[in-house]
C-alpha atoms as a PDB file:
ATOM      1  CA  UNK A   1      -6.961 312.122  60.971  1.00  0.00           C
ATOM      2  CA  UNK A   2      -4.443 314.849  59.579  1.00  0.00           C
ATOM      3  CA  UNK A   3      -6.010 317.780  61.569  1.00  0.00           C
ATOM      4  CA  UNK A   4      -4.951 319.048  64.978  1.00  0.00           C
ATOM      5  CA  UNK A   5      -7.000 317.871  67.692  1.00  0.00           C
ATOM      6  CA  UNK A   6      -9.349 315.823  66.083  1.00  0.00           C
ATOM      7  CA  UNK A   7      -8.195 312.332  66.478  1.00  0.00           C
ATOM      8  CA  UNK A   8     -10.311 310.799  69.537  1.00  0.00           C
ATOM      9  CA  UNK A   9     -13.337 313.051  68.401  1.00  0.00           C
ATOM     10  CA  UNK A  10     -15.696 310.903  70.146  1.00  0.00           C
ATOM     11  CA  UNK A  11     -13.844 309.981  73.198  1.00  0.00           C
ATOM     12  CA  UNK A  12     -14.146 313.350  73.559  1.00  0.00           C
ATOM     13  CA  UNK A  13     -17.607 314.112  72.905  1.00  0.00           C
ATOM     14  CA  UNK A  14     -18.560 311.073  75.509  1.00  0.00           C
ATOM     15  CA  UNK A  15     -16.615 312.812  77.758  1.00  0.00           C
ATOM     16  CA  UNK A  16     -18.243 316.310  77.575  1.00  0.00           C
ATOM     17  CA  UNK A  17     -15.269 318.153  75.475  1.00  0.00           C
ATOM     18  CA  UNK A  18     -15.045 320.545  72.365  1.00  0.00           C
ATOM     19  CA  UNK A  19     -14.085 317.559  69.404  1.00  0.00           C
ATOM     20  CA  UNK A  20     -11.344 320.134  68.470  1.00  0.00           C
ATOM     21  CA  UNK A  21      -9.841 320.268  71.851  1.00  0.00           C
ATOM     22  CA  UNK A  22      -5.882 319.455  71.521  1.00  0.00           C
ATOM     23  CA  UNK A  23      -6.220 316.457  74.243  1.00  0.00           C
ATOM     24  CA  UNK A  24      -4.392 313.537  75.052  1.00  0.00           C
ATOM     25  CA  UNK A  25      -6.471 311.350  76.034  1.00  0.00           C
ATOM     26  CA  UNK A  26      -5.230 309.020  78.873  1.00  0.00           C
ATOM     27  CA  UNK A  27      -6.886 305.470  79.901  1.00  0.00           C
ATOM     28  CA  UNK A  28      -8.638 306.237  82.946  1.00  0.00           C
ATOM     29  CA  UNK A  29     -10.756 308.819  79.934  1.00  0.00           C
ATOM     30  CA  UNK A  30     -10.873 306.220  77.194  1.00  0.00           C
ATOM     31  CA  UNK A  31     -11.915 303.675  79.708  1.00  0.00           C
ATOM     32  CA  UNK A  32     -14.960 306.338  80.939  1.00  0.00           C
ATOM     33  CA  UNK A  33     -15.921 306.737  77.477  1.00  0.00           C
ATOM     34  CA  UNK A  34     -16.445 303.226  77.078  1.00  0.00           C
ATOM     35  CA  UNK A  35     -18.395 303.167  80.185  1.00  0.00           C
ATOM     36  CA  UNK A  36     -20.621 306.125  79.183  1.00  0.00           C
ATOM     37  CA  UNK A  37     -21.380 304.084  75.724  1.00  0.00           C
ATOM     38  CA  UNK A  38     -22.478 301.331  77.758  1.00  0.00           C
ATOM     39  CA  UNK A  39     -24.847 303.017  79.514  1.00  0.00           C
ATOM     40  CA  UNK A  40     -26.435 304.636  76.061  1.00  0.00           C
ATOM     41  CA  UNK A  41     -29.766 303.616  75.603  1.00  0.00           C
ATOM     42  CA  UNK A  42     -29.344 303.717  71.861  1.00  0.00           C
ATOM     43  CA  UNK A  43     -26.670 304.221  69.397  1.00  0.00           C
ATOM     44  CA  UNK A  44     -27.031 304.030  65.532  1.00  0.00           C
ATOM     45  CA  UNK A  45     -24.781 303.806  62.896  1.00  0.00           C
ATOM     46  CA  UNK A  46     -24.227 306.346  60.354  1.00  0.00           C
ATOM     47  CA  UNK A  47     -22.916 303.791  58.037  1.00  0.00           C
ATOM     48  CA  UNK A  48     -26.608 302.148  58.198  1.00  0.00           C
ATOM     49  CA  UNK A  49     -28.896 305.704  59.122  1.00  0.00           C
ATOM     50  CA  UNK A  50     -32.046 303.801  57.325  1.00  0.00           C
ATOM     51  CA  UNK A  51     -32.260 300.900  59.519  1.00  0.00           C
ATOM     52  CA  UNK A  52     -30.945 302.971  62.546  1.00  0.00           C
ATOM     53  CA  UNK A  53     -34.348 305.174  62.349  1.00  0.00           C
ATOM     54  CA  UNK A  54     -36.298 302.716  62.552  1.00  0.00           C
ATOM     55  CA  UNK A  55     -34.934 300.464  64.653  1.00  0.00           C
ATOM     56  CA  UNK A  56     -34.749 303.438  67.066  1.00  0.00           C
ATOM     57  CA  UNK A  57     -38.301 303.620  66.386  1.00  0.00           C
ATOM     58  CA  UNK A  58     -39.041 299.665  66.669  1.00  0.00           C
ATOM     59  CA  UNK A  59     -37.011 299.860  70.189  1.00  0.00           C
ATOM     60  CA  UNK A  60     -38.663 303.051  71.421  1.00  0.00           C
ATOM     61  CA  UNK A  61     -42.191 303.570  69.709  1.00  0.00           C
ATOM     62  CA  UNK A  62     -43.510 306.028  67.660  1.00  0.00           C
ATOM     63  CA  UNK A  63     -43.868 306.563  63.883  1.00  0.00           C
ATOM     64  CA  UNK A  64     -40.659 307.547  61.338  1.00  0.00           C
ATOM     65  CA  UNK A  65     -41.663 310.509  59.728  1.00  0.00           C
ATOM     66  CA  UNK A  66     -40.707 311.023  56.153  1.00  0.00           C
ATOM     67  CA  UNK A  67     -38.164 314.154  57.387  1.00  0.00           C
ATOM     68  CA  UNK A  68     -36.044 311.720  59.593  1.00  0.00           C
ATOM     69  CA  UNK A  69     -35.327 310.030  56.374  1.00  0.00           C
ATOM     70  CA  UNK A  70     -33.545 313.113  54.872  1.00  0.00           C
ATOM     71  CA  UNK A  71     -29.812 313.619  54.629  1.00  0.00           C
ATOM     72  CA  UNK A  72     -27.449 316.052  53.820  1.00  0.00           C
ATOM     73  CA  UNK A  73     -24.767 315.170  51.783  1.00  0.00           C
ATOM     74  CA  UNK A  74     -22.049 317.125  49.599  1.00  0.00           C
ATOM     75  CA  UNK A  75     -20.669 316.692  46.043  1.00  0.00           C
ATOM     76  CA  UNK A  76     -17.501 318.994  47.274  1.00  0.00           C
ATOM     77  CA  UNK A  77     -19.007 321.795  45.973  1.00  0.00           C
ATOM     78  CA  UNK A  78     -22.447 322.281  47.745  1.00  0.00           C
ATOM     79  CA  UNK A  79     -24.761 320.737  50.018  1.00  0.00           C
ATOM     80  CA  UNK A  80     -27.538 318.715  48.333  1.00  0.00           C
ATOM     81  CA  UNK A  81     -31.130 316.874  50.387  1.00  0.00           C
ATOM     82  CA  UNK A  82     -31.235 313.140  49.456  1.00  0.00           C
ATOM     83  CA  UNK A  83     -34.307 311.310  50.728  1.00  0.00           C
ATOM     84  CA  UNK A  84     -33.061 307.932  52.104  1.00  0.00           C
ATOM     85  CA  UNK A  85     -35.762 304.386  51.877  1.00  0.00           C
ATOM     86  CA  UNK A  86     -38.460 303.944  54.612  1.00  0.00           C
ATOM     87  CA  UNK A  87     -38.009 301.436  56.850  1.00  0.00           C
ATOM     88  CA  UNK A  88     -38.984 297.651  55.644  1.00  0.00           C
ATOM     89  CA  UNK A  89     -37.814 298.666  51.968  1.00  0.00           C
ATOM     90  CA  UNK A  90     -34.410 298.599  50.541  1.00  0.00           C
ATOM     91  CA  UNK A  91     -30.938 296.668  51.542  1.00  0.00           C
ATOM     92  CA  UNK A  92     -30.753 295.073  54.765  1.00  0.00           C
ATOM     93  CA  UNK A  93     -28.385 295.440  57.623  1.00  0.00           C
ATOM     94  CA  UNK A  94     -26.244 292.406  58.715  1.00  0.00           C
ATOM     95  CA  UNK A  95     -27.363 291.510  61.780  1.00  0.00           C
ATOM     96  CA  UNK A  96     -24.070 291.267  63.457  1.00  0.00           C
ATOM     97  CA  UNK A  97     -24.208 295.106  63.450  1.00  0.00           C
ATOM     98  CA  UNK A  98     -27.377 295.010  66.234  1.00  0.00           C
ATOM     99  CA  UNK A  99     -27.995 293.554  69.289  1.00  0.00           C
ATOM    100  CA  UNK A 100     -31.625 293.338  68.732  1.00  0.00           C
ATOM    101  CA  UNK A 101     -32.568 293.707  64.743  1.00  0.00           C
ATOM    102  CA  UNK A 102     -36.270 293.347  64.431  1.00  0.00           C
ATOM    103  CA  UNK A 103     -37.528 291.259  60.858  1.00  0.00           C
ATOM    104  CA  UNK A 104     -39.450 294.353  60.114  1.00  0.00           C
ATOM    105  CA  UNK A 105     -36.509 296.689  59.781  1.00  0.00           C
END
């Protein structure tokens, strides 16, 4: 990451700072970042949103609705909707990604 205080973005986050702060982050804060993950009840992975939603959803009840599907993306010049697969159609995630990957997702 090229831009001033971004590197570390989500140490930072887990930690309860501004992404942007310029902030060195020492061990004793990685190290409570990592604890703070561990203690997540869920985390998805952008990388895979599809199965994410509905594995959230397979973990924690509930239906997906059809809006939870819906990203935003950008062609560099504007931001454009695409509509993203329900869950039980389309590719499949490796299941080294999950702990727990239900068949049905």
């Amino acid at each position: 990451v090229r831009y001033p205080g971004i590197p570390n973005c989500q140490t930072k986050m887990l930690l309860g700072e501004y992404c942007g702060l310029d902030l060195n982050i020492t061990q004793a804060m990685f190290e409570e970042a990592q604890r703070r993950v561990n203690r997540l009840a869920f985390v998805g992975l952008t990388d895979a949103f599809n199965a994410s939603v509905c594995l959230f959803h397979h973990q924690f009840g509930g239906v997906p609705e059809p809006y939870m599907f819906t990203t935003h993306t950008r062609d560099g010049k504007s931001l454009q909707k695409r509509k993203q697969l329900q869950c039980g159609i389309g590719e499949r995630v490796p299941s080294s990604y999950w702990k727990q990957l239900p068949d049905d997702v």
